[in-house]
N, C-alpha and C. Protein backbone atom coordinates (compact mmCIF):
# COMPACT_ATOMS: atom_id res chain seq x y z
N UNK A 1 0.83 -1.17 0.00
CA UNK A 1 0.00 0.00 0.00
C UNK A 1 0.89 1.25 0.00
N UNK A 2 0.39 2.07 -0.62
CA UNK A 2 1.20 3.50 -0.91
C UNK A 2 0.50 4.71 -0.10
N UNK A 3 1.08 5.63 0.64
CA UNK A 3 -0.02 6.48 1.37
C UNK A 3 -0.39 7.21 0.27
N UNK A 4 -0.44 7.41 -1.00
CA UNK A 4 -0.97 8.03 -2.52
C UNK A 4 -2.41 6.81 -2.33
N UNK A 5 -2.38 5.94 -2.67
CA UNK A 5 -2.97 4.63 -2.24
C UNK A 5 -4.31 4.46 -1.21
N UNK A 6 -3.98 5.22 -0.26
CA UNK A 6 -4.67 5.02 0.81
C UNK A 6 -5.22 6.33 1.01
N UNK A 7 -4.93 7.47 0.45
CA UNK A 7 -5.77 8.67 0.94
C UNK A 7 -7.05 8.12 -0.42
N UNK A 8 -6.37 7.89 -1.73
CA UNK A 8 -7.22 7.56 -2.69
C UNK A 8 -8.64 6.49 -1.96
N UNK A 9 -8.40 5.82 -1.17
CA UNK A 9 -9.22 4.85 -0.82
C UNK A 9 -10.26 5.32 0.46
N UNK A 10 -9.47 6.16 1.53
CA UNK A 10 -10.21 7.12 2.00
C UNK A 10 -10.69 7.95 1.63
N UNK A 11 -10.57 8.42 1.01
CA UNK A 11 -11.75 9.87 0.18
C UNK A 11 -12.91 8.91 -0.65
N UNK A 12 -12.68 7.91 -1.06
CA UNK A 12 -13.36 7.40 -2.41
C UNK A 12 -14.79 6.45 -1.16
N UNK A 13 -13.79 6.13 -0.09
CA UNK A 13 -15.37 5.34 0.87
C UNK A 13 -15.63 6.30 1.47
N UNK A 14 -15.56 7.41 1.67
CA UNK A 14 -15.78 8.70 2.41
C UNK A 14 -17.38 9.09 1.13
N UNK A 15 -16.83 8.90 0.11
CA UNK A 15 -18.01 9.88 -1.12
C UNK A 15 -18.86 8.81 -1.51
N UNK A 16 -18.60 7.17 -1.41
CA UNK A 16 -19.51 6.24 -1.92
C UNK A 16 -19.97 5.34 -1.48
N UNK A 17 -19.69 5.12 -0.21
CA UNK A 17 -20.24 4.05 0.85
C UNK A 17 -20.94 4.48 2.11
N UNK A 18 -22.11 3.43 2.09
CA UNK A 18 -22.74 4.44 3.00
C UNK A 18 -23.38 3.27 4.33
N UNK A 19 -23.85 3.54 5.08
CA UNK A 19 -24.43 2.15 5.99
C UNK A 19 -24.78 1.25 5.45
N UNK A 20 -26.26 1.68 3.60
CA UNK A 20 -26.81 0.84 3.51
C UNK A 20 -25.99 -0.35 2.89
N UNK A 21 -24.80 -0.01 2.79
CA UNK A 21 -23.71 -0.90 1.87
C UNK A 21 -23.19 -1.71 2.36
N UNK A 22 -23.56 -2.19 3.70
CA UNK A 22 -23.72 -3.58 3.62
C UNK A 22 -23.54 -4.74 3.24
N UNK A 23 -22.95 -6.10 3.36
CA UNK A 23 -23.26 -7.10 2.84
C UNK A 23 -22.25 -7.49 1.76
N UNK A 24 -21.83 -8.82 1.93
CA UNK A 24 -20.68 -9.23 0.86
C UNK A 24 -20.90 -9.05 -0.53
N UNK A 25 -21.74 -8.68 -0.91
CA UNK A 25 -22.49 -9.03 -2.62
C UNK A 25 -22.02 -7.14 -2.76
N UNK A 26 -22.50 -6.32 -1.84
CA UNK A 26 -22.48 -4.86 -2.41
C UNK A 26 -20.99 -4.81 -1.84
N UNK A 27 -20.04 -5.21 -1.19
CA UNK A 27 -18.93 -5.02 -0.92
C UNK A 27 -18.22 -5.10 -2.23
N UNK A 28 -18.59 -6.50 -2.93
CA UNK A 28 -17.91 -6.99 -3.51
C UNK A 28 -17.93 -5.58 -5.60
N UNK A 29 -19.28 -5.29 -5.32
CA UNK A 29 -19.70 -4.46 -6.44
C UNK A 29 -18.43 -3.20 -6.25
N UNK A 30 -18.81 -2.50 -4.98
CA UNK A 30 -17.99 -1.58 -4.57
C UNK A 30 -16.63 -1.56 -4.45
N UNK A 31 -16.37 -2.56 -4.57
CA UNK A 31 -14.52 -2.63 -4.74
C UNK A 31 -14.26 -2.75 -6.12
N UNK A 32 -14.89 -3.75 -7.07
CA UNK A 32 -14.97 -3.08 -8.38
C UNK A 32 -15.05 -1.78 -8.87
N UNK A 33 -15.81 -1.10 -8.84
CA UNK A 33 -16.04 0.18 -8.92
C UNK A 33 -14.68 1.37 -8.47
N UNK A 34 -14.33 1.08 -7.15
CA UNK A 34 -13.29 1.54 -6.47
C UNK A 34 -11.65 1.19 -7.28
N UNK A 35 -11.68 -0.10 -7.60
CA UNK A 35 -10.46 -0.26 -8.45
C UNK A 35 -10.65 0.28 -9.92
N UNK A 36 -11.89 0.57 -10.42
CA UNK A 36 -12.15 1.42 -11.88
C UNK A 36 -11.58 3.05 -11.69
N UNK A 37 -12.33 3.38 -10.99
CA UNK A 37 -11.88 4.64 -10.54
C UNK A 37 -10.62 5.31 -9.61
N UNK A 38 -10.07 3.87 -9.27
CA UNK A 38 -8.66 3.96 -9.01
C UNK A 38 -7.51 4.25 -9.95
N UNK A 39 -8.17 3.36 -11.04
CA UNK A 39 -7.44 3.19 -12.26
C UNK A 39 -7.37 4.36 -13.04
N UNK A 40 -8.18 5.15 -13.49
CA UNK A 40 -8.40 6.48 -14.04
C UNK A 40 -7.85 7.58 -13.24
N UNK A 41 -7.01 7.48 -12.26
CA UNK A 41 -6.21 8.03 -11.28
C UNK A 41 -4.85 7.53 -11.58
N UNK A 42 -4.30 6.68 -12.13
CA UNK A 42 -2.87 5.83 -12.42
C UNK A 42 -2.78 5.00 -11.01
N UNK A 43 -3.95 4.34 -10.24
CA UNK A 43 -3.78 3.78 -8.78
C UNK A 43 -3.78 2.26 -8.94
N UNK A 44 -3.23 1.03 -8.93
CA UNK A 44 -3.66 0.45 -9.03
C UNK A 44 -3.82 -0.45 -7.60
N UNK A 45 -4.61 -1.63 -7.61
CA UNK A 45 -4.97 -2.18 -6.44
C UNK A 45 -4.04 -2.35 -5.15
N UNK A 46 -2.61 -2.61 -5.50
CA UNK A 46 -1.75 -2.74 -4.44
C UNK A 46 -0.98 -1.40 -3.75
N UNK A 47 -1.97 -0.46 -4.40
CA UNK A 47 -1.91 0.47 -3.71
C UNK A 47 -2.46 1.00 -2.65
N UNK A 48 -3.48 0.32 -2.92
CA UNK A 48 -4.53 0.23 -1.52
C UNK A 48 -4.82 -0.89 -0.55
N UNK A 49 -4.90 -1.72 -1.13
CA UNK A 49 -5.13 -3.14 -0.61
C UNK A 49 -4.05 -4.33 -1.14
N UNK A 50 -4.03 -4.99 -0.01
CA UNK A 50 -2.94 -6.63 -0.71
C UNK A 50 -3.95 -7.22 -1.87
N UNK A 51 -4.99 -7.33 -1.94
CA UNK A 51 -5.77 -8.29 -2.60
C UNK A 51 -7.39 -7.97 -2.88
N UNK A 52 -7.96 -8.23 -3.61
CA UNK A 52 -9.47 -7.32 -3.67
C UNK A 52 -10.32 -7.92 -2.74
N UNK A 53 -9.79 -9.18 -1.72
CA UNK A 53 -10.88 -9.57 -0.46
C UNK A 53 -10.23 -8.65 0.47
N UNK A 54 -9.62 -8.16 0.36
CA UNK A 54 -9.10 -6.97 1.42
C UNK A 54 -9.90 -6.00 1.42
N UNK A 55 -9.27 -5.32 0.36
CA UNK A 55 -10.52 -4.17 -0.52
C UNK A 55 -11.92 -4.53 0.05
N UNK A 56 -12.34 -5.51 -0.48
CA UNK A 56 -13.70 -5.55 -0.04
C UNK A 56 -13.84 -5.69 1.54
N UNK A 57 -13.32 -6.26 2.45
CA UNK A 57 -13.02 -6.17 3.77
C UNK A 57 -13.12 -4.58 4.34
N UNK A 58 -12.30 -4.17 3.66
CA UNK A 58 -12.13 -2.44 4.09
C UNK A 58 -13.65 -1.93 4.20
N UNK A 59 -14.13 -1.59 2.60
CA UNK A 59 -15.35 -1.50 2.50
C UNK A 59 -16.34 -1.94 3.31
N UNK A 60 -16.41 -3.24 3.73
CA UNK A 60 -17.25 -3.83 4.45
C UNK A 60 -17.75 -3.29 5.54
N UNK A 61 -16.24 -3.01 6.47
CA UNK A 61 -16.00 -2.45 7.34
C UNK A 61 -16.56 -1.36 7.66
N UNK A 62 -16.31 0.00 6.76
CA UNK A 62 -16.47 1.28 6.92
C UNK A 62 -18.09 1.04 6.70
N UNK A 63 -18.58 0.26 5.99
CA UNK A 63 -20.07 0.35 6.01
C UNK A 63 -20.87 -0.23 6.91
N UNK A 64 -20.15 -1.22 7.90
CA UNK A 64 -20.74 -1.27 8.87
C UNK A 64 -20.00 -0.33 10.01
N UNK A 65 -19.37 0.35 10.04
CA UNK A 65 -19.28 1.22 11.29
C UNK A 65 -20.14 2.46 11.29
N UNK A 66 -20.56 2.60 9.72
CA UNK A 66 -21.40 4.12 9.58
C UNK A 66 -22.77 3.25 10.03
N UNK A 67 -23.09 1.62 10.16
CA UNK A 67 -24.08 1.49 10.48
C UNK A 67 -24.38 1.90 12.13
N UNK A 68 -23.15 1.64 12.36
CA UNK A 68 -22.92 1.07 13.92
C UNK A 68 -22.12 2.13 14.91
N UNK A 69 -22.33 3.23 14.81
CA UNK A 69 -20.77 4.03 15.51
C UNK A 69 -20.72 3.31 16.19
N UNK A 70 -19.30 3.32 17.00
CA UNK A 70 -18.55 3.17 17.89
C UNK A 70 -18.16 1.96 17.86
N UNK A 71 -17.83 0.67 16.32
CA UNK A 71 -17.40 -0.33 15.91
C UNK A 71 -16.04 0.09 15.81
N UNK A 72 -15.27 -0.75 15.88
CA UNK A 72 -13.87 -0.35 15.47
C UNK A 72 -13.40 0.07 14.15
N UNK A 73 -12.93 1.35 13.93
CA UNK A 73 -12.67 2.57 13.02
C UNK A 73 -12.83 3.73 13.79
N UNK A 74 -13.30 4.00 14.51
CA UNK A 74 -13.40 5.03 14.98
C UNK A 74 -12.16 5.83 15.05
């Protein structure tokens, strides 16, 4: 991971993930999406994540903590 990498990945679940995002199936959409628009940036995946079940992990994550404050992310 590159901190170029990782602000890209924080701003991008900051503007497109939201509680209702949820769930391995929309994780899995949203990390697609996230590595498209990574790409149109010159970012590619190991810039953010080891692997796209990571990626989607991340995601997962941040969408359940906006479900849940006070989950770990805080």
């Amino acid at each position: 991971m590159t901190t170029r990498g990782v602000k890209f990945l924080q701003n991008w679940i900051a503007k497109n993930v939201t509680f209702e995002d949820q769930g391995e199936g929309r994780a899995t959409i949203l990390a697609t999406e996230c590595i498209l628009a990574a790409a149109t940036s010159g970012i590619v995946l190991v810039h953010m994540a080891d692997d796209v079940e990571a990626l989607e992990r991340i995601i997962l994550e941040a969408a359940t903590h906006l479900a849940e404050p006070g989950t770990p992310g805080d």
